[in-house]
PDB file of N, CA and C in Angstrom:
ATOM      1  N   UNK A   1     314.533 149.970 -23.540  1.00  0.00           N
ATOM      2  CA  UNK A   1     315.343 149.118 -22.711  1.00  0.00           C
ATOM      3  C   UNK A   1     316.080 148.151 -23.644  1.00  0.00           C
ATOM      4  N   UNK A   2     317.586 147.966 -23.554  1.00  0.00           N
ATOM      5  CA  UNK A   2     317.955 147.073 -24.091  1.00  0.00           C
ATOM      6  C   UNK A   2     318.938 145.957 -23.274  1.00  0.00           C
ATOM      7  N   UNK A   3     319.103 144.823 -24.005  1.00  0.00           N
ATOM      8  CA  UNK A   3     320.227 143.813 -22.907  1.00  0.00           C
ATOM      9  C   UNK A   3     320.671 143.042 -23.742  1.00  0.00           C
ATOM     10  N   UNK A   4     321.801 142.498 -24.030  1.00  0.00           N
ATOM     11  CA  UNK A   4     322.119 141.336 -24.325  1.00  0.00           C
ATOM     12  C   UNK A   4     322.621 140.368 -23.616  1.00  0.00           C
ATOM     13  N   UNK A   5     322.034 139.365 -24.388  1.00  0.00           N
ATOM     14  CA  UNK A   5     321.522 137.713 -23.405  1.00  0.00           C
ATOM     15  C   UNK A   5     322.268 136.876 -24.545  1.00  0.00           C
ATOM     16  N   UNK A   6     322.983 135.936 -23.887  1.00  0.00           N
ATOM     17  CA  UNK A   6     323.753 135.034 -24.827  1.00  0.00           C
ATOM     18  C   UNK A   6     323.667 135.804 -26.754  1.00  0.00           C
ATOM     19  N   UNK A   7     325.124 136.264 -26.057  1.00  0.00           N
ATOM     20  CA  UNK A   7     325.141 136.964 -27.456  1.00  0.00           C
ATOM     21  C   UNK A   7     324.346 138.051 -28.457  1.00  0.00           C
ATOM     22  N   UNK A   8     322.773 137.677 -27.853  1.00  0.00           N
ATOM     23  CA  UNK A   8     321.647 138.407 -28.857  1.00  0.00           C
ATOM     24  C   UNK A   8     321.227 139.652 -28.322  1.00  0.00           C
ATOM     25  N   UNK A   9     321.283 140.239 -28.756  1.00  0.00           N
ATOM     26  CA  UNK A   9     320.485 141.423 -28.692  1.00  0.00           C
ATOM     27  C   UNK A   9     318.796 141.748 -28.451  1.00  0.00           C
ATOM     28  N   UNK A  10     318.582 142.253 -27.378  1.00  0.00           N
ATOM     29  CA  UNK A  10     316.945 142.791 -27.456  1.00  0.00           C
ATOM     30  C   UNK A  10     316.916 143.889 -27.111  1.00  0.00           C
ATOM     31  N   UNK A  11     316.108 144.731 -27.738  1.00  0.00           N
ATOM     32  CA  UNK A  11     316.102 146.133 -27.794  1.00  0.00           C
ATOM     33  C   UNK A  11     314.252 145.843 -27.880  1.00  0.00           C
ATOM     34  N   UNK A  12     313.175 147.153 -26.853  1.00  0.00           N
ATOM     35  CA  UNK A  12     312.230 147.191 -26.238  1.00  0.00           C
ATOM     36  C   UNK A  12     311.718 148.574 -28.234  1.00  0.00           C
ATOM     37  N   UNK A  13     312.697 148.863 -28.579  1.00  0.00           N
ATOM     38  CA  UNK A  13     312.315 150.081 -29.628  1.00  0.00           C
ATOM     39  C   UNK A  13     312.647 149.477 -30.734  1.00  0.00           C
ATOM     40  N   UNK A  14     313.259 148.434 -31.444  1.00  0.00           N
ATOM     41  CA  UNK A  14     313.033 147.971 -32.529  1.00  0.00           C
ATOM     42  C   UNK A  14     312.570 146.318 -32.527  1.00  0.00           C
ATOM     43  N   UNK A  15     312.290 146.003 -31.932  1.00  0.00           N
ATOM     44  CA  UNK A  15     311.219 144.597 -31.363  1.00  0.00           C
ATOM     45  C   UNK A  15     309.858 145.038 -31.751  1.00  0.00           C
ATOM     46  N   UNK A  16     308.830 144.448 -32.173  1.00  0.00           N
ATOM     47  CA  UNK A  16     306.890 143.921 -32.183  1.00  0.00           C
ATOM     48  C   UNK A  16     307.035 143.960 -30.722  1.00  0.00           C
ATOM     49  N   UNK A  17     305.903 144.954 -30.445  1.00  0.00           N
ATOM     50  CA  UNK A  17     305.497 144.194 -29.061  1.00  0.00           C
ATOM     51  C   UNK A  17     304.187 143.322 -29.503  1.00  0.00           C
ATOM     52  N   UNK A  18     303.832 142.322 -28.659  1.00  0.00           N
ATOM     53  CA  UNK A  18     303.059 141.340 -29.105  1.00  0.00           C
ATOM     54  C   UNK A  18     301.706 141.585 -28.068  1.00  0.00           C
ATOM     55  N   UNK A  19     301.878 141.650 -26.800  1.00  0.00           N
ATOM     56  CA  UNK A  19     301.071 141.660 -25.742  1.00  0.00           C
ATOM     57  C   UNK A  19     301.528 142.342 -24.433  1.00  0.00           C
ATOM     58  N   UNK A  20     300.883 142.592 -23.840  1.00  0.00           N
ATOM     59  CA  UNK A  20     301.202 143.351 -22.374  1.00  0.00           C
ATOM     60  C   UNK A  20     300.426 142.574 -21.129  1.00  0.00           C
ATOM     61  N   UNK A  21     300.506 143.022 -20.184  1.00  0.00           N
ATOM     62  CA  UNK A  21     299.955 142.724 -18.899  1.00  0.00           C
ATOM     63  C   UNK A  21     300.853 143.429 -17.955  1.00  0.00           C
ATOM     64  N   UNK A  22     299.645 143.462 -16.689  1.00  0.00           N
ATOM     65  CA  UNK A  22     300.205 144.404 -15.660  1.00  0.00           C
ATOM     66  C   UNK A  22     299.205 144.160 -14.341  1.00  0.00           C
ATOM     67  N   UNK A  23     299.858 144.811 -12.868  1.00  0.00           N
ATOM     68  CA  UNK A  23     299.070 144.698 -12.295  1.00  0.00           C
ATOM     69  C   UNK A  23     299.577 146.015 -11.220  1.00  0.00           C
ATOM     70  N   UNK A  24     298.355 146.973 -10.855  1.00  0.00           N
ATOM     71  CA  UNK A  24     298.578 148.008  -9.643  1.00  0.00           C
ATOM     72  C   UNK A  24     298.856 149.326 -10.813  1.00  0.00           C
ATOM     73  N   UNK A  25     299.556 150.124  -9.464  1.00  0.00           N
ATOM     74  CA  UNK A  25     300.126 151.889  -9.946  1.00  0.00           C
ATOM     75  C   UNK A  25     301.477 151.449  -9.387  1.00  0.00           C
ATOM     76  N   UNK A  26     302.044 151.853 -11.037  1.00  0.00           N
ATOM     77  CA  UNK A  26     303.921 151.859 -10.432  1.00  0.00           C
ATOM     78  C   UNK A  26     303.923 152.702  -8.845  1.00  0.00           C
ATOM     79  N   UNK A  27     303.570 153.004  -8.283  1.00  0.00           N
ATOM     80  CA  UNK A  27     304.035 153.476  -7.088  1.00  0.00           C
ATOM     81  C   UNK A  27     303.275 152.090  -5.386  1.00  0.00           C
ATOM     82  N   UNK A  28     302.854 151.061  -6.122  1.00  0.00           N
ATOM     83  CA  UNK A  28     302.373 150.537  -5.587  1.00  0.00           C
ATOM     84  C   UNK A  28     303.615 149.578  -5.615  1.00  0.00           C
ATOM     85  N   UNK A  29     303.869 148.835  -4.234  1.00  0.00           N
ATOM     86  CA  UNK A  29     304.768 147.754  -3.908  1.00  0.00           C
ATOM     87  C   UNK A  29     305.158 146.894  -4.763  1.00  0.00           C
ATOM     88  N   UNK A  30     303.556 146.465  -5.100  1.00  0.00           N
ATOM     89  CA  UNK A  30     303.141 144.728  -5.463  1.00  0.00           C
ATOM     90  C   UNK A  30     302.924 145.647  -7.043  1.00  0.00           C
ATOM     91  N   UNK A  31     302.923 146.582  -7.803  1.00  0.00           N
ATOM     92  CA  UNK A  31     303.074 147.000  -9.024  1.00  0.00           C
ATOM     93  C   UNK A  31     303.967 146.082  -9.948  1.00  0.00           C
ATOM     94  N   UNK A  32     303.579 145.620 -10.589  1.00  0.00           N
ATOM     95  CA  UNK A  32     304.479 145.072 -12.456  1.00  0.00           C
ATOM     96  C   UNK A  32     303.878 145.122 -13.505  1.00  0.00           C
ATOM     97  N   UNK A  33     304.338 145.537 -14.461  1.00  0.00           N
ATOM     98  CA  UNK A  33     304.210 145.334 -15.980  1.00  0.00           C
ATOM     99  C   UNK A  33     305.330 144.493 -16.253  1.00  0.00           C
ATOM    100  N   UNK A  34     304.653 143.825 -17.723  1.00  0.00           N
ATOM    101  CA  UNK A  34     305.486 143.037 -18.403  1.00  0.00           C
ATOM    102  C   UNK A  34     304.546 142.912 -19.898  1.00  0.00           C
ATOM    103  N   UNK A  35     306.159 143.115 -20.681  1.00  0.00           N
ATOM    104  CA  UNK A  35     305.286 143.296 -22.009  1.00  0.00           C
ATOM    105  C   UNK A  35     306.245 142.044 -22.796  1.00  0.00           C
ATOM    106  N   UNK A  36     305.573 141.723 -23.979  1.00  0.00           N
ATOM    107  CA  UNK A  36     306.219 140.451 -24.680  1.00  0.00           C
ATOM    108  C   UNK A  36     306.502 141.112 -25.864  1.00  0.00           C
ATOM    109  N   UNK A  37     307.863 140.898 -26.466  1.00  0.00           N
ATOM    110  CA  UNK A  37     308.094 141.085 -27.414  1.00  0.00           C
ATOM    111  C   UNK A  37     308.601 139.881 -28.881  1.00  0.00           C
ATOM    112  N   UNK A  38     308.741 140.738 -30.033  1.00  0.00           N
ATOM    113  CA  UNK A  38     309.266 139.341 -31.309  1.00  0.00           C
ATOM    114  C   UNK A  38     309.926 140.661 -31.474  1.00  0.00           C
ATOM    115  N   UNK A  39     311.741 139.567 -31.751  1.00  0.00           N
ATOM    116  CA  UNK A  39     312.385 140.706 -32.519  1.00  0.00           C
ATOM    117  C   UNK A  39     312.495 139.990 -33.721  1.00  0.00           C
ATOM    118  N   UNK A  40     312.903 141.192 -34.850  1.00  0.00           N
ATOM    119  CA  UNK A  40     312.773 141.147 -36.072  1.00  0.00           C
ATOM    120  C   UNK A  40     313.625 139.831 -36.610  1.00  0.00           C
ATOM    121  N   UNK A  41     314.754 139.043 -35.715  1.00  0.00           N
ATOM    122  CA  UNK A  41     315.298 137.604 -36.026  1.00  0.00           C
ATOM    123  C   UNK A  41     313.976 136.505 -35.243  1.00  0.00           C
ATOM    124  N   UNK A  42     312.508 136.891 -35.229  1.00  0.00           N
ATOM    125  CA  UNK A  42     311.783 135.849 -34.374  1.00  0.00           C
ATOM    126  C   UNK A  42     312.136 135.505 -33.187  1.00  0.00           C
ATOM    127  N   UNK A  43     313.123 135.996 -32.432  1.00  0.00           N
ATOM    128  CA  UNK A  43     313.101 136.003 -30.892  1.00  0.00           C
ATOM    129  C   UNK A  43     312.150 136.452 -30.089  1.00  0.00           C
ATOM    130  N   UNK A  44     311.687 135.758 -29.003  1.00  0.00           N
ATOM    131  CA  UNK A  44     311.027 136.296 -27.732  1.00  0.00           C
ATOM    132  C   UNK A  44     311.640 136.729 -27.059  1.00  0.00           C
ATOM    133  N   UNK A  45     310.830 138.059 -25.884  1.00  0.00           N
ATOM    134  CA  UNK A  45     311.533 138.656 -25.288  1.00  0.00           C
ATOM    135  C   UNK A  45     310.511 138.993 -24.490  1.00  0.00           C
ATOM    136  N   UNK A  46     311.045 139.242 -22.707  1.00  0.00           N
ATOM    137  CA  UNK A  46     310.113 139.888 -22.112  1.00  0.00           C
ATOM    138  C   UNK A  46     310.572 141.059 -21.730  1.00  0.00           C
ATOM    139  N   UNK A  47     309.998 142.464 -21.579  1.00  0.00           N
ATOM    140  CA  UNK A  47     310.348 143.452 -20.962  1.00  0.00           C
ATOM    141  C   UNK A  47     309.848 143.958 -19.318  1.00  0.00           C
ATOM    142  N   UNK A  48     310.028 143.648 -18.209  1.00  0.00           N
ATOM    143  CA  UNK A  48     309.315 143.594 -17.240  1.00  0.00           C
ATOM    144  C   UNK A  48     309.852 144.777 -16.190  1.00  0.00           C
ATOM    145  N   UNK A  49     309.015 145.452 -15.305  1.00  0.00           N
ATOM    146  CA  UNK A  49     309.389 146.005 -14.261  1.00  0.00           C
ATOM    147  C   UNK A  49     308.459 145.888 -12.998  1.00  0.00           C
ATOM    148  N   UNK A  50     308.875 145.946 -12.043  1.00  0.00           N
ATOM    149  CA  UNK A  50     307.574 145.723 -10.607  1.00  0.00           C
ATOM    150  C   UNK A  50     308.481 146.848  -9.674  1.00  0.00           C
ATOM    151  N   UNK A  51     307.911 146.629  -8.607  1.00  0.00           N
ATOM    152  CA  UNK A  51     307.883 147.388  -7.314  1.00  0.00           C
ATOM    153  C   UNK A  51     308.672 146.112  -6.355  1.00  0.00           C
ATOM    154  N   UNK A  52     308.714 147.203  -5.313  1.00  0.00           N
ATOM    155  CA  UNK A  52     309.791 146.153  -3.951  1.00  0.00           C
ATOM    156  C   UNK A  52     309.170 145.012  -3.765  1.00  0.00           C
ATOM    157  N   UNK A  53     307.666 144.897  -3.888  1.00  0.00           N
ATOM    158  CA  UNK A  53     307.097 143.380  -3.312  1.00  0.00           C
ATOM    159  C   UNK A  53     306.653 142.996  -4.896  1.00  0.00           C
ATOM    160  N   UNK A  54     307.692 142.864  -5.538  1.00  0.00           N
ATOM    161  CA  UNK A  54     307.161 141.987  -6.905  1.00  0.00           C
ATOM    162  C   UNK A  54     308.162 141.189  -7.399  1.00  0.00           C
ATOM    163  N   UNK A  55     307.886 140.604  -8.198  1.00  0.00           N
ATOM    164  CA  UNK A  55     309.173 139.328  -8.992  1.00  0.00           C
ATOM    165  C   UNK A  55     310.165 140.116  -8.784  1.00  0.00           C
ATOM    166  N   UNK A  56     310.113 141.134  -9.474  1.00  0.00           N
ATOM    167  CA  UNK A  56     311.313 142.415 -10.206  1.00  0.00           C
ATOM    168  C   UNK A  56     312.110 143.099  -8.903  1.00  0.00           C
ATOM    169  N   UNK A  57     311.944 142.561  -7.550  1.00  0.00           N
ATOM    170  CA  UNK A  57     312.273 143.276  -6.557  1.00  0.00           C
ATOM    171  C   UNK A  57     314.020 143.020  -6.730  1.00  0.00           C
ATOM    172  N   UNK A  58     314.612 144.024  -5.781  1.00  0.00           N
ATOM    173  CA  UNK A  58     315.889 143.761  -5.779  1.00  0.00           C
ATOM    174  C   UNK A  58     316.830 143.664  -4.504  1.00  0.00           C
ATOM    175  N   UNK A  59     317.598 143.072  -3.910  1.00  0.00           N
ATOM    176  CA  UNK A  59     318.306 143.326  -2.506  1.00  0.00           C
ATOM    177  C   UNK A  59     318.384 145.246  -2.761  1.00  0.00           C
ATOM    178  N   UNK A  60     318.095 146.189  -1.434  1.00  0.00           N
ATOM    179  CA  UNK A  60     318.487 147.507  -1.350  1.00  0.00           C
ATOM    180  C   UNK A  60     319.453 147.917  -0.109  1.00  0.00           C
ATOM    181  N   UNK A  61     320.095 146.633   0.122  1.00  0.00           N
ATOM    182  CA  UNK A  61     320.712 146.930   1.300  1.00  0.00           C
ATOM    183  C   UNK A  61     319.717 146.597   2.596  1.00  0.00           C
ATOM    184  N   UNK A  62     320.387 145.918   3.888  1.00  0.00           N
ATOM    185  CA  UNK A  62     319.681 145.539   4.652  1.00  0.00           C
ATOM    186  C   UNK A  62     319.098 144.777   4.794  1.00  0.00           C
ATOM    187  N   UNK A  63     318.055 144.758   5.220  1.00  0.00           N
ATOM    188  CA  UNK A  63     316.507 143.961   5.105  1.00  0.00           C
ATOM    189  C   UNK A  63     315.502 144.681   4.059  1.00  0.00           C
ATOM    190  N   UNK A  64     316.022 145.500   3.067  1.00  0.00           N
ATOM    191  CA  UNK A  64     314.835 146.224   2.257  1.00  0.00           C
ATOM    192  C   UNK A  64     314.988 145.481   0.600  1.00  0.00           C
ATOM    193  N   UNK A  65     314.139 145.747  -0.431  1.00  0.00           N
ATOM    194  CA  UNK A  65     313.899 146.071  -1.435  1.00  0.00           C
ATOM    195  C   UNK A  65     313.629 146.835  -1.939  1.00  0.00           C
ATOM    196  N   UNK A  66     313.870 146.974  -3.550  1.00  0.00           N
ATOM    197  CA  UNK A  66     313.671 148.018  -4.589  1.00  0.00           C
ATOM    198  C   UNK A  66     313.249 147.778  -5.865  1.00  0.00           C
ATOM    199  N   UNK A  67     312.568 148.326  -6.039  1.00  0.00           N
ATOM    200  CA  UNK A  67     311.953 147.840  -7.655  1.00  0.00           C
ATOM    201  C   UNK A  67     313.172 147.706  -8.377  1.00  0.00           C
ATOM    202  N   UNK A  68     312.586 146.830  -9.747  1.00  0.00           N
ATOM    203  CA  UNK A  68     313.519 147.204 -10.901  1.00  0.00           C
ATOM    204  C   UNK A  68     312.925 147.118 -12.128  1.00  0.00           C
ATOM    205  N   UNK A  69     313.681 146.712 -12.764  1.00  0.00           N
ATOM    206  CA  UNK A  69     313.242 146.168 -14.427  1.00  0.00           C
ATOM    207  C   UNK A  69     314.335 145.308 -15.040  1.00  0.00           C
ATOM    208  N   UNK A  70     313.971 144.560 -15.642  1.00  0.00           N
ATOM    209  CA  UNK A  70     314.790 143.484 -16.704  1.00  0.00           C
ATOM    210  C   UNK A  70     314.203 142.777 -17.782  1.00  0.00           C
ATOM    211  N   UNK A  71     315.371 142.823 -18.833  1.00  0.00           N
ATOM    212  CA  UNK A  71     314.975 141.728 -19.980  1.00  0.00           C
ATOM    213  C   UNK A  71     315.030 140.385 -19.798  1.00  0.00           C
ATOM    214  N   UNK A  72     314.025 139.473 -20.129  1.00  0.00           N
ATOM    215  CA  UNK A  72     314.122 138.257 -20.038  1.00  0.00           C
ATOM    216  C   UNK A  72     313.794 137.356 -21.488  1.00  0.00           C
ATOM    217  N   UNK A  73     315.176 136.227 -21.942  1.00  0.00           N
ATOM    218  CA  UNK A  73     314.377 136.038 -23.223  1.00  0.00           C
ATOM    219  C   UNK A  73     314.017 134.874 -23.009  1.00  0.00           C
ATOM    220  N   UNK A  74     312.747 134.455 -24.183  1.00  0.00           N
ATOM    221  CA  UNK A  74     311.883 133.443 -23.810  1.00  0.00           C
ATOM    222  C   UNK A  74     311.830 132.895 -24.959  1.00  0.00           C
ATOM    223  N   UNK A  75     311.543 131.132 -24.938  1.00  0.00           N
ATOM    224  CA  UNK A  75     311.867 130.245 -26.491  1.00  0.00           C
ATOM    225  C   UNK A  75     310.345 131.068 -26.918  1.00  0.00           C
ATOM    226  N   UNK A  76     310.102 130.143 -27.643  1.00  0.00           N
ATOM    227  CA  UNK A  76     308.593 130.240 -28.209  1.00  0.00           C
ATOM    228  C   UNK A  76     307.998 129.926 -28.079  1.00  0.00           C
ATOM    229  N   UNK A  77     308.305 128.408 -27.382  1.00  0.00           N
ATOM    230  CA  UNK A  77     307.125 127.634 -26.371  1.00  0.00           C
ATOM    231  C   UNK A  77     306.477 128.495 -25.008  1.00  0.00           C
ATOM    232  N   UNK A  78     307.894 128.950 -24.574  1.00  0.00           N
ATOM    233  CA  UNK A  78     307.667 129.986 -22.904  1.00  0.00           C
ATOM    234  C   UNK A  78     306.713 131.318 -23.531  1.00  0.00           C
ATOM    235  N   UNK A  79     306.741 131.692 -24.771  1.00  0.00           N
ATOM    236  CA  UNK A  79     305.921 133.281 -24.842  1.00  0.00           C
ATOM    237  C   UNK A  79     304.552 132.597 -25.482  1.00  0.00           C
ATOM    238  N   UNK A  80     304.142 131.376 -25.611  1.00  0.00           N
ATOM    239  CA  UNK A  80     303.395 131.248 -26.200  1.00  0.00           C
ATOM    240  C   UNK A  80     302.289 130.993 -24.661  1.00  0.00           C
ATOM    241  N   UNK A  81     303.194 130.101 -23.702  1.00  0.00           N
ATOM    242  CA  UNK A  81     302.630 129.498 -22.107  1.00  0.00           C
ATOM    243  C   UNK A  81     302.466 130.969 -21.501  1.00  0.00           C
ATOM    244  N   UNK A  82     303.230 132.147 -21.954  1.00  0.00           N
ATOM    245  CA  UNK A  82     303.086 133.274 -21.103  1.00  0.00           C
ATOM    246  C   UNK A  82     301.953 134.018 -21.843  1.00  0.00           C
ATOM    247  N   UNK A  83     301.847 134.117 -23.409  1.00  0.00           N
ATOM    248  CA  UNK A  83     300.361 134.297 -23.879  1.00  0.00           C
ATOM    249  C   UNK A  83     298.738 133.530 -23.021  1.00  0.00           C
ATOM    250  N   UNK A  84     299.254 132.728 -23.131  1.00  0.00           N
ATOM    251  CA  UNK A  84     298.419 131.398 -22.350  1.00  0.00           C
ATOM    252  C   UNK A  84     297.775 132.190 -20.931  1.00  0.00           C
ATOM    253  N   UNK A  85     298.790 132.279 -20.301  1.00  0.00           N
ATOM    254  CA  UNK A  85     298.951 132.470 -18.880  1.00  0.00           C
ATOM    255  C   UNK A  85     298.068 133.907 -18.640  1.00  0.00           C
ATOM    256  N   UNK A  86     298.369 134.840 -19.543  1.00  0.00           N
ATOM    257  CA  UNK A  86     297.825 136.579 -19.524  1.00  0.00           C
ATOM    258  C   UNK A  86     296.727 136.744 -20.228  1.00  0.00           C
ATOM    259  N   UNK A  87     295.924 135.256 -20.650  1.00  0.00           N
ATOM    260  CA  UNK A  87     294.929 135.930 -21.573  1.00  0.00           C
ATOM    261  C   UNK A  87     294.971 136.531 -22.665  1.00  0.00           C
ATOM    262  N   UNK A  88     295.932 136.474 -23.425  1.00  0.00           N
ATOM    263  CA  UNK A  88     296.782 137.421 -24.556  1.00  0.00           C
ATOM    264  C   UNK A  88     296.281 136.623 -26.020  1.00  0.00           C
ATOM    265  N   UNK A  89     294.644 136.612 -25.686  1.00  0.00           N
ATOM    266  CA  UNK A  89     294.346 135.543 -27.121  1.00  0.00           C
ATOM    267  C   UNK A  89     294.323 135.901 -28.255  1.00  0.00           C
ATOM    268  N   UNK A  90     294.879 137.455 -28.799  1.00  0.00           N
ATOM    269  CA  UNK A  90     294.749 138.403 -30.113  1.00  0.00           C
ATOM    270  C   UNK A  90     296.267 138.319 -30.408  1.00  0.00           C
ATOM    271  N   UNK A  91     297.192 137.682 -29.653  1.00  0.00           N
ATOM    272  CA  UNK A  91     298.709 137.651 -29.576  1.00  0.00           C
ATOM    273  C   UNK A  91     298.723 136.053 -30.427  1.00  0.00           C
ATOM    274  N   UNK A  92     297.958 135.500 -29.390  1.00  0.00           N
ATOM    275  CA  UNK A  92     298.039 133.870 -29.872  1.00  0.00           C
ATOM    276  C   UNK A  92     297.352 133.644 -31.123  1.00  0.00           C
ATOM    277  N   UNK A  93     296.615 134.194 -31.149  1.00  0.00           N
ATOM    278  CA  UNK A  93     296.084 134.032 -32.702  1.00  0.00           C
ATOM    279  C   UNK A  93     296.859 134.397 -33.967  1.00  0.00           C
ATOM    280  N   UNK A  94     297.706 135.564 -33.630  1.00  0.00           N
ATOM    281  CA  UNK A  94     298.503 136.344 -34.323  1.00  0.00           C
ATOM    282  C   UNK A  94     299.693 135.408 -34.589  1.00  0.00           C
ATOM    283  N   UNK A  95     300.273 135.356 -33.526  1.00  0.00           N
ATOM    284  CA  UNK A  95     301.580 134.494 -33.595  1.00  0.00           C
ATOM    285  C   UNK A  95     301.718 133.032 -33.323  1.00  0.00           C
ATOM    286  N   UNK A  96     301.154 132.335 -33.250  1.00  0.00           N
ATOM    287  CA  UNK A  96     301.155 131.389 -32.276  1.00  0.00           C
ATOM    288  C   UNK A  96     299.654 130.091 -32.658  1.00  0.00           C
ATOM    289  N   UNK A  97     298.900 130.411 -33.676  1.00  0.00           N
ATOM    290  CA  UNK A  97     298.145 130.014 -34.148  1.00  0.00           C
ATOM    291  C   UNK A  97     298.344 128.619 -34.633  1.00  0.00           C
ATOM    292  N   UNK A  98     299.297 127.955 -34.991  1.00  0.00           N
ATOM    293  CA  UNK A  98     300.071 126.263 -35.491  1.00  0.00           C
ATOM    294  C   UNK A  98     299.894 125.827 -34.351  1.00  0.00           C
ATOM    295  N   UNK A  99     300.198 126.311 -32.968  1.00  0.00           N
ATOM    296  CA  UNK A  99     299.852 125.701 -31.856  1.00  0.00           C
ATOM    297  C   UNK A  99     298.566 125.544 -31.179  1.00  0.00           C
ATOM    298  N   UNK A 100     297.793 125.982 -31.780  1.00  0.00           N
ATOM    299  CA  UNK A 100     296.329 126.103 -30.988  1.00  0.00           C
ATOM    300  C   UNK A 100     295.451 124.849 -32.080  1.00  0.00           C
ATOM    301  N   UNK A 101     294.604 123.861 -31.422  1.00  0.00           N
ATOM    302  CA  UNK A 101     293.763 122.911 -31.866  1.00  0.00           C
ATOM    303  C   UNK A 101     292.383 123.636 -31.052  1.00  0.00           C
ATOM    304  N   UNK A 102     291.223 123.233 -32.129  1.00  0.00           N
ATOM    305  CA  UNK A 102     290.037 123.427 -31.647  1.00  0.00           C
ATOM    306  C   UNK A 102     289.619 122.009 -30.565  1.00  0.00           C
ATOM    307  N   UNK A 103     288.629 122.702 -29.828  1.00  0.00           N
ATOM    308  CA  UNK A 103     288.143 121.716 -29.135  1.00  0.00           C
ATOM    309  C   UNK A 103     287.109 120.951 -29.522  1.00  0.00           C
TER     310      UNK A 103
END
């Protein structure tokens, strides 16, 4: 998957993926994945897709929805809160480690 977003480029095949998360069977409504990426200029990036009853839904005409997918890019603070958020603590350690204090 690729998109460009203010000017930059993200591409899903020459990007690190960093972490994943997901929830259901793509054929399920409420189905999404979303994976985090670093591209090789240190950009974040999300790669995401869901089903009709998920973020990723789309107008299908009518009163319906339709799945989709989209790139979304994210500073470093947002992929670090979205590490945070998914449990993604082998990501945060990896990348993201200057930000983490012991307790």
């Amino acid at each position: 998957m690729k998109a460009i977003i203010n000017g930059k480029k993200y591409d899903t095949e020459t990007a690190e993926q960093i972490a994943d998360d997901g929830f259901g069977h793509p054929r399920d409504f409420r189905y999404w994945s979303e994976v985090l990426y670093k591209t090789k200029k240190g950009n974040y990036f999300i790669a995401g897709e869901g089903g009709a009853l998920s973020k990723y839904a789309v107008p299908a005409g009518g009163n319906s929805t339709s799945g989709s997918s989209r790139i979304c890019a994210l500073t470093r603070a947002e992929a670090f809160e979205w590490c945070q958020e998914h449990n993604a603590t082998e990501a945060i350690e990896a990348h993201f480690s200057d930000l983490v204090e012991d307790a």
